[in-house]
Protein backbone atom coordinates (compact mmCIF):
# COMPACT_ATOMS: atom_id res chain seq x y z
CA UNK A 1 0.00 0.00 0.00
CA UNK A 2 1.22 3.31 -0.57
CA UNK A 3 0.47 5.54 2.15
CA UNK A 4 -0.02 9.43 1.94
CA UNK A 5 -2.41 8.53 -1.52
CA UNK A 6 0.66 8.59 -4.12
CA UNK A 7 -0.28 9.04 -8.16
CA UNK A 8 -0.25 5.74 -9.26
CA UNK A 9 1.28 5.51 -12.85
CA UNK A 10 -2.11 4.36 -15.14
CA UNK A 11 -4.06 6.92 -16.48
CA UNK A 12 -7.25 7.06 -18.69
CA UNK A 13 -7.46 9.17 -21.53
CA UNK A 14 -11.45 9.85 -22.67
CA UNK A 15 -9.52 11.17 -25.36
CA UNK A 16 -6.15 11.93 -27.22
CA UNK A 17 -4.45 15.22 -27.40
CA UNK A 18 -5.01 16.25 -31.19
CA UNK A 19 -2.50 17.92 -33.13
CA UNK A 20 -4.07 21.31 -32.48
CA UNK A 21 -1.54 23.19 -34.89
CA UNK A 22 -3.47 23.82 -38.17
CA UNK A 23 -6.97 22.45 -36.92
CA UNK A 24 -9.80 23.98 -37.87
CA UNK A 25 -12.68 25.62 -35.21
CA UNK A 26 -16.06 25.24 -34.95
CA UNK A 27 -16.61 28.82 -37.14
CA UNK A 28 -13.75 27.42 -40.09
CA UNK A 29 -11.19 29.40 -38.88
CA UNK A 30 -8.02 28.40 -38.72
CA UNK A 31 -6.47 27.77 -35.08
CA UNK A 32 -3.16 26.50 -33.15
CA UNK A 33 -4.72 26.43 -29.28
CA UNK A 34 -6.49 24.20 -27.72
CA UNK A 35 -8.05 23.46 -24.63
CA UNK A 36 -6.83 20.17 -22.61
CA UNK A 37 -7.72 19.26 -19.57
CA UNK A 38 -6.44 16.88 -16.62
CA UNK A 39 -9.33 15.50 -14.15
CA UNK A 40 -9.07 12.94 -11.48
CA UNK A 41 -9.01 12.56 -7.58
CA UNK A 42 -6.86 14.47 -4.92
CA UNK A 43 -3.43 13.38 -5.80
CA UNK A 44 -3.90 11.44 -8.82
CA UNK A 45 -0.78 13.32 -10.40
CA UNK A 46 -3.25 16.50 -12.25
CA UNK A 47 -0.79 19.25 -11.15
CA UNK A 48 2.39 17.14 -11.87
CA UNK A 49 1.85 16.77 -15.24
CA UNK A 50 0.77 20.07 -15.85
CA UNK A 51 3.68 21.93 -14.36
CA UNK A 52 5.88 19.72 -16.35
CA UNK A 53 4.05 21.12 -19.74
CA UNK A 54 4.93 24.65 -18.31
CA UNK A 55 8.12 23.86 -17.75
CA UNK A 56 9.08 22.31 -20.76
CA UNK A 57 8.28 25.66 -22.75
CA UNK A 58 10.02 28.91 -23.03
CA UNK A 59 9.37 31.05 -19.63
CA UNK A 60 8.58 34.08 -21.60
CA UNK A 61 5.74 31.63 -23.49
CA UNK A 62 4.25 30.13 -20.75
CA UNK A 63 2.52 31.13 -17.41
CA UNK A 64 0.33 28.93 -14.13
CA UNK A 65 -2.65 30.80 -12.85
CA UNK A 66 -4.34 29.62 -10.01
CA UNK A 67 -7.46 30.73 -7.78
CA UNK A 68 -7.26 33.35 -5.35
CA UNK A 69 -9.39 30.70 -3.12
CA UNK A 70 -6.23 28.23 -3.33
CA UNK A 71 -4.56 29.39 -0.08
CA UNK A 72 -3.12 25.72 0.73
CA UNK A 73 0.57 26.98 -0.28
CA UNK A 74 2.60 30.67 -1.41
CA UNK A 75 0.07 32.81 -2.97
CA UNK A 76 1.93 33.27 -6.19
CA UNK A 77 3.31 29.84 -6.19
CA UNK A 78 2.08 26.39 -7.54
CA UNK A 79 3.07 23.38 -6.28
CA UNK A 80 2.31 19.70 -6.77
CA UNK A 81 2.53 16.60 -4.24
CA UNK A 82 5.77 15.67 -6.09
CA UNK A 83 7.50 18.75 -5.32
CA UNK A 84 7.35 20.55 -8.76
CA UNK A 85 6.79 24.77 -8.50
CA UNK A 86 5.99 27.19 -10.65
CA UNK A 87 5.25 30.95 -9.92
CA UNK A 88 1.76 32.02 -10.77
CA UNK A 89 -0.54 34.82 -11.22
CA UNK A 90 -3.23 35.08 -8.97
CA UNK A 91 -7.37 35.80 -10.33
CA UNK A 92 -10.24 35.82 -8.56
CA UNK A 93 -12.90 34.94 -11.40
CA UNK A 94 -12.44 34.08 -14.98
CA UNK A 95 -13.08 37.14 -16.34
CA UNK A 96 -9.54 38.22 -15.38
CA UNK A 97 -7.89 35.13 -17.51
CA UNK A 98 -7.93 37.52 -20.70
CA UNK A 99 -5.95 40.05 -19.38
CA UNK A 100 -3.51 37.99 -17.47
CA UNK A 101 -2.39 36.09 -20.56
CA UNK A 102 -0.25 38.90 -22.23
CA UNK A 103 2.06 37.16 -24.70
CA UNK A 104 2.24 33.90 -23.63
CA UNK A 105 0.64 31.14 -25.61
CA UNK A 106 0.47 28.04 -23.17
CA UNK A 107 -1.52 28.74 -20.05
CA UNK A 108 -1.76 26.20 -17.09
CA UNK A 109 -4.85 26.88 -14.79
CA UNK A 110 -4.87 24.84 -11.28
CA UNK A 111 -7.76 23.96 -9.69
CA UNK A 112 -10.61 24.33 -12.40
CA UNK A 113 -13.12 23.46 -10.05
CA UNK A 114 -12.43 26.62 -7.84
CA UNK A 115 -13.61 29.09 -10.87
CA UNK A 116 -16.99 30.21 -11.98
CA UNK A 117 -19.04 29.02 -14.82
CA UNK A 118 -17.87 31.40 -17.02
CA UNK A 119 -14.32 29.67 -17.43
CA UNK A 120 -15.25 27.34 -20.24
CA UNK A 121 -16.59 30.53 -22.53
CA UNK A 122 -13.23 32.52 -21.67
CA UNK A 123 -10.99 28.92 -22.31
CA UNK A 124 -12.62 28.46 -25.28
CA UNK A 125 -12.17 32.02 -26.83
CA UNK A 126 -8.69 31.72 -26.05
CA UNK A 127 -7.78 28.48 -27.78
CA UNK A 128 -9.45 30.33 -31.04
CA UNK A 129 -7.53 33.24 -30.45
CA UNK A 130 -4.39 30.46 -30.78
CA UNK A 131 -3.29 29.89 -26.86
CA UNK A 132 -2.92 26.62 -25.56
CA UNK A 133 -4.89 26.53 -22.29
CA UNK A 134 -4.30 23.27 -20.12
CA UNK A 135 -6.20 22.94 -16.97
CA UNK A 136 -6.20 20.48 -13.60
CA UNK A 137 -9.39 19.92 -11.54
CA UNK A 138 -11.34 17.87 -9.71
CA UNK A 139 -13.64 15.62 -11.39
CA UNK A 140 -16.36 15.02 -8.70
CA UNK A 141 -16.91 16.28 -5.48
CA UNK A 142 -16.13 14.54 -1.66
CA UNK A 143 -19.93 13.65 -2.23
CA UNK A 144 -18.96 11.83 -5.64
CA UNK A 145 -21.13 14.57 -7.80
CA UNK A 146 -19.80 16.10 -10.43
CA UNK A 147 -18.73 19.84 -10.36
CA UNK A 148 -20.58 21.81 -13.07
CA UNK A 149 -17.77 24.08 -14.28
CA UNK A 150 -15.72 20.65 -14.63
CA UNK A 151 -18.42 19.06 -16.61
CA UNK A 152 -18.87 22.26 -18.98
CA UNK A 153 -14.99 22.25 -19.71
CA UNK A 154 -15.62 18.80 -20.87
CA UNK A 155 -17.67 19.74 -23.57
CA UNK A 156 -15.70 22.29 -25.01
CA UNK A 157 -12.05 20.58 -24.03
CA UNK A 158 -10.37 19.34 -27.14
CA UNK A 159 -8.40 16.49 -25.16
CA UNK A 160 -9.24 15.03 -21.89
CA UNK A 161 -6.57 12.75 -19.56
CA UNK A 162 -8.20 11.15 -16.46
CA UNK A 163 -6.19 10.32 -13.84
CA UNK A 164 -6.37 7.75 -10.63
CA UNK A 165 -4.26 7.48 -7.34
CA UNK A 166 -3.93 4.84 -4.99
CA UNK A 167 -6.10 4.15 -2.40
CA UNK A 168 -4.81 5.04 1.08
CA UNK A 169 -6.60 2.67 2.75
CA UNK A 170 -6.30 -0.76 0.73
CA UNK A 171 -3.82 -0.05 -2.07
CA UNK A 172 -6.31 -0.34 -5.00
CA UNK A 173 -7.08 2.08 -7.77
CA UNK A 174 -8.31 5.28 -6.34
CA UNK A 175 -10.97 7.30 -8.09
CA UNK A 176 -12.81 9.20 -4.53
CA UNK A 177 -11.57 12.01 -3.05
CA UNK A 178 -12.33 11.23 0.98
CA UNK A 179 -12.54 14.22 3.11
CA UNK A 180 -11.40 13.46 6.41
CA UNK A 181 -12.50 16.44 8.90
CA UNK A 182 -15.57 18.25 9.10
CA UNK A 183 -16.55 20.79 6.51
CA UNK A 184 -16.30 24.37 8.53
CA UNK A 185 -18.62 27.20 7.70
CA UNK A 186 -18.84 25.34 3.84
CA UNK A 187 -15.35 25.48 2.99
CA UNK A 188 -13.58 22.79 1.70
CA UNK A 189 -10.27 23.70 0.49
CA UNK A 190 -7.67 21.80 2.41
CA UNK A 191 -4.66 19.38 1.55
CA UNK A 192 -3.18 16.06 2.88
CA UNK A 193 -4.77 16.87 6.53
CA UNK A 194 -7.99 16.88 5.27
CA UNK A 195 -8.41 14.68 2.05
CA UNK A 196 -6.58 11.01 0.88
CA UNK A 197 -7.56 8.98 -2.21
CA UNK A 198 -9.72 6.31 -1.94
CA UNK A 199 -11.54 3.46 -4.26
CA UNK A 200 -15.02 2.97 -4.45
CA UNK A 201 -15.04 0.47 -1.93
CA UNK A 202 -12.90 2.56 0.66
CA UNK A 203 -15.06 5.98 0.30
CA UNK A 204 -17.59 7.28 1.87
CA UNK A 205 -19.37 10.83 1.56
CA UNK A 206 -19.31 13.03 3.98
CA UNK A 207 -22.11 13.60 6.72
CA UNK A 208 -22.76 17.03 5.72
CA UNK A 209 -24.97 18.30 3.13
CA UNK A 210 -22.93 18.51 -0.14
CA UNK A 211 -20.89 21.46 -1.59
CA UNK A 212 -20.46 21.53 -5.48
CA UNK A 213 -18.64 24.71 -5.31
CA UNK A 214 -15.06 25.28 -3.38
């Protein structure tokens, strides 16, 4: 068993990463970004591979936004369980996205599931506008429900990896996010001392009443 919920190595695309440069949009118009996304449960690995996109690219080309909700480490600093940072811009809504982009062309956003709905409109316009926009979130809930920004980026993502960890409790393939102290006030952000991976047999929701939004 691998305690502390490590990635485990298997992943399951839903779909391949397409050759975005030279595709062709929804309107005809030629495009180069794209919009690909990383789901799965609390440390299935989502950040990890993410920050390793970013930092394979030129730093004056690339940049990691992340939530002004996301409090669990620096401010302006992302970091994944397998000790990988990047420095990052800080928004408080999607609306802000646009303007924090400036010349870069590859985007990571952490933490999908902490933004408001209208993240998949803003990621979409700017894959047309020819910026590759990779995201990380959650795919369901402590509750096991879906959150609906995560489902919306589905429909408009052009490639979508899910991920899996390892249960904490029994070694198997994790898919459940448990939470493992009480929710306070309805917040749920939290890291290692509140959450581990678990399979479906492991997990159980929480006794309070459910929260789809962080």
């Amino acid at each position: 068993m691998r305690q502390g919920g490590q990635a485990a190595e298997t992943s399951v695309p839903s779909a391949s990463f397409p050759v975005i440069d030279g595709a062709t949009g929804a309107s005809g118009a030629a495009r180069v970004g794209g919009v690909e996304l990383f789901l799965g449960c609390m440390f299935s690995g989502k950040t990890t591979r993410m920050l390793r996109r970013i930092l394979s690219c030129a730093p004056a080309r690339a940049i990691a936004i992340k939530h002004a909700q996301d409090t669990r480490c620096q401010a302006d600093v992302i970091v994944s369980h397998a000790g990988l940072s990047v420095p990052a811009r800080i928004v408080a809504e999607a609306a802000e996205l646009s303007g924090a982009v400036g010349d870069a062309n590859v985007i990571g956003i952490d933490e999908a599931h902490f933004f408001d709905a209208a993240l998949p409109d803003v990621c979409r316009r700017l894959a047309d506008a020819g910026v590759t926009v990779m995201l990380t979130g959650l795919d369901r809930t402590s509750w096991g429900r879906p959150f609906p920004v995560i489902e919306a980026l589905r429909e408009i993502a052009d490639g979508v990896i899910r991920l899996t960890a390892t249960c904490a409790r029994c070694g198997a393939v994790a898919e459940h996010t448990q939470r493992l102290t009480p929710v306070v006030e309805g917040r749920i952000v939290g890291g290692s001392e509140a959450f581990e991976p678990r399979c479906a047999a492991c997990w159980r929701p929480p006794p309070e009443a459910p929260v789809d939004r962080v």
